[in-house]
Protein backbone atom coordinates (compact mmCIF):
# COMPACT_ATOMS: atom_id res chain seq x y z
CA UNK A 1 0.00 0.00 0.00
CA UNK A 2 1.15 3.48 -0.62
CA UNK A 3 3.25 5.55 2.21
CA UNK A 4 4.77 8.32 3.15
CA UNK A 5 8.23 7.29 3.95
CA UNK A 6 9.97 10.13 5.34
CA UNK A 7 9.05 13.56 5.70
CA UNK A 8 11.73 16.47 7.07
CA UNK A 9 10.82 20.06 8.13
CA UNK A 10 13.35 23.17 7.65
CA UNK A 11 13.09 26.68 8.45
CA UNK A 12 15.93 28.75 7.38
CA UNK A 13 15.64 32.81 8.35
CA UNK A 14 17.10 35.41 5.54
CA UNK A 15 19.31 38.02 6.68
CA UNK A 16 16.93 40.28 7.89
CA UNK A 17 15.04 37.41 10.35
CA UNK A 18 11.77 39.03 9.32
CA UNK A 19 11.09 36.10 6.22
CA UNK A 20 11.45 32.70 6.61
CA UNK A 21 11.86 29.32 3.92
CA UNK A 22 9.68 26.99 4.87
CA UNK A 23 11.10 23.54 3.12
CA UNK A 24 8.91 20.31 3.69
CA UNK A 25 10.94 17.25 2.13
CA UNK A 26 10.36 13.72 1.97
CA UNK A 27 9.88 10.58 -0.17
CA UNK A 28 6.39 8.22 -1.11
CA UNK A 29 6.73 4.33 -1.69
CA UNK A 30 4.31 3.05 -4.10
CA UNK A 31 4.36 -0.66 -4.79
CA UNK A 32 3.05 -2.62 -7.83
CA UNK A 33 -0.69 -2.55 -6.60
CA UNK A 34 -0.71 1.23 -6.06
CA UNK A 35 -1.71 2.03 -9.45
CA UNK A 36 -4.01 5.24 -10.27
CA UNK A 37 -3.99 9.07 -9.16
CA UNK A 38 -3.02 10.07 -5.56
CA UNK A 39 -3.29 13.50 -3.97
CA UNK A 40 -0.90 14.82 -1.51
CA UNK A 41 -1.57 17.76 0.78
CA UNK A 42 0.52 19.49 3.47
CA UNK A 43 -0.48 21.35 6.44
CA UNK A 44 2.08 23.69 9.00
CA UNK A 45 0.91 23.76 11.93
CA UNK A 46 2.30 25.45 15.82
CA UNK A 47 2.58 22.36 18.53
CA UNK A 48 0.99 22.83 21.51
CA UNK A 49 0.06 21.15 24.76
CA UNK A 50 -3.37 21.39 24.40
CA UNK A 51 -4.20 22.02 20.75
CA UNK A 52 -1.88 22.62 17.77
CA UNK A 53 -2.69 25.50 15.94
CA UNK A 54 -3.42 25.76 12.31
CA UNK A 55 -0.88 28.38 10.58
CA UNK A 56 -0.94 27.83 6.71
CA UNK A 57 -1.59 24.94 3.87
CA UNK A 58 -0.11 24.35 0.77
CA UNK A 59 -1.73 23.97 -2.39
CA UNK A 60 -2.33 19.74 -2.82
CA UNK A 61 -0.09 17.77 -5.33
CA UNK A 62 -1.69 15.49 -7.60
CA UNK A 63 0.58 12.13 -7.99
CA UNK A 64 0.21 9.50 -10.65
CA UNK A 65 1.38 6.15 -9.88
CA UNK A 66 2.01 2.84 -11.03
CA UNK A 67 4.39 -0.13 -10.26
CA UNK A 68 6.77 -0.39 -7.46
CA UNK A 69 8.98 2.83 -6.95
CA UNK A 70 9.68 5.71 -4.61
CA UNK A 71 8.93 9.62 -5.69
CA UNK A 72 10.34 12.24 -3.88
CA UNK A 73 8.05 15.46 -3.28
CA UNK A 74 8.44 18.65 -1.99
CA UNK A 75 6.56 21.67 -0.87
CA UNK A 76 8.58 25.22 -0.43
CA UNK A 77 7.54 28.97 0.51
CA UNK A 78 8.73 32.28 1.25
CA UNK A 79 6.60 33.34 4.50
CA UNK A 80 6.50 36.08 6.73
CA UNK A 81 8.49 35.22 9.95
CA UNK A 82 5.43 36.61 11.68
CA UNK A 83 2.98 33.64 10.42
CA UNK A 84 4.86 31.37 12.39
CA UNK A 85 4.51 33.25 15.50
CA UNK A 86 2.22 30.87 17.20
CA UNK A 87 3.14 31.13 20.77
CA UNK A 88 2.84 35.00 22.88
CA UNK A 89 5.53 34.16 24.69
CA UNK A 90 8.84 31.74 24.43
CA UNK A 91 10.07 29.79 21.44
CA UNK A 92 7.59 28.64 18.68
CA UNK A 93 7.25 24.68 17.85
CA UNK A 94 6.24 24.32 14.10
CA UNK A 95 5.51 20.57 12.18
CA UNK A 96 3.97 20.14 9.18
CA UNK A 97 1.40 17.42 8.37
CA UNK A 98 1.39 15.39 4.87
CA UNK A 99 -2.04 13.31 4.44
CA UNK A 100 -1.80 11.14 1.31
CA UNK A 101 -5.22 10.29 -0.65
CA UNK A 102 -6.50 8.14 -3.28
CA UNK A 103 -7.74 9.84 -6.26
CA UNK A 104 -8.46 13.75 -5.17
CA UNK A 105 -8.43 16.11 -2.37
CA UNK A 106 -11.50 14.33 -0.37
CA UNK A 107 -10.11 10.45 -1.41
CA UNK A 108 -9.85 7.92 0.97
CA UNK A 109 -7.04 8.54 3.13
CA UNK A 110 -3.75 6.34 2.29
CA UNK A 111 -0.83 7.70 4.62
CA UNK A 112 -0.31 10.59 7.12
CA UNK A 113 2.74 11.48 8.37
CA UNK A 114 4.07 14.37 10.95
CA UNK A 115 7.59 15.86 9.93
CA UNK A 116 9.78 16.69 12.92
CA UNK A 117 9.35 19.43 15.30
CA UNK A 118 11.45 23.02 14.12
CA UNK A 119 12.43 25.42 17.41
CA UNK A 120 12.04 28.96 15.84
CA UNK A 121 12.88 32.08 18.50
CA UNK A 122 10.04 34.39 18.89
């Protein structure tokens, strides 16, 4: 069945500190049976203790597979530092969220995986 394999987070500041690159990275596996249109969507989010809040999406990926291989994907933005300011005080926590589908945007849901946690200074 078709996964999500890996799935990295980076946040590099410019010179100034006030944008940001946000870089989400990672890798599917489809095998032979995963044949057919997929749809990949990623979601930043701030993590919390209580509940993680919601700071931007990207737009989805369609994904065409068939037979047994991996594909690589990416997603990559220019942001203002400021959207990632989730937290009023202390550092801010950011993840992103990749849900893989079958067929479209509102598909049956194949994979989900959470990236690693990025420590940003407020």
């Amino acid at each position: 069945m078709a996964a999500i394999t890996e799935a990295q987070l980076s946040i590099t500041p410019t010179v100034s500190n006030q944008i940001v690159t946000v870089r989400i990275t990672g890798q599917m596996l489809f095998n032979i049976s995963d044949v057919g249109s997929f749809n990949l969507q990623c979601a930043v989010f701030g993590d919390d203790l209580v509940f993680d809040d919601f700071l931007f999406q990207y737009q989805p990926r369609g994904i065409g597979a068939g037979g047994s291989t991996f594909v690589p994907f990416e997603f990559l933005s220019t942001e203002q530092r400021s959207i990632l300011n989730e937290d009023v005080i202390g550092k801010d926590e950011i993840y992103a969220n990749l849900t893989l589908r079958k067929n479209n945007e509102i598909g049956p849901i194949v994979s989900t995986r959470k990236t690693n946690v990025v420590q940003i200074s407020a």
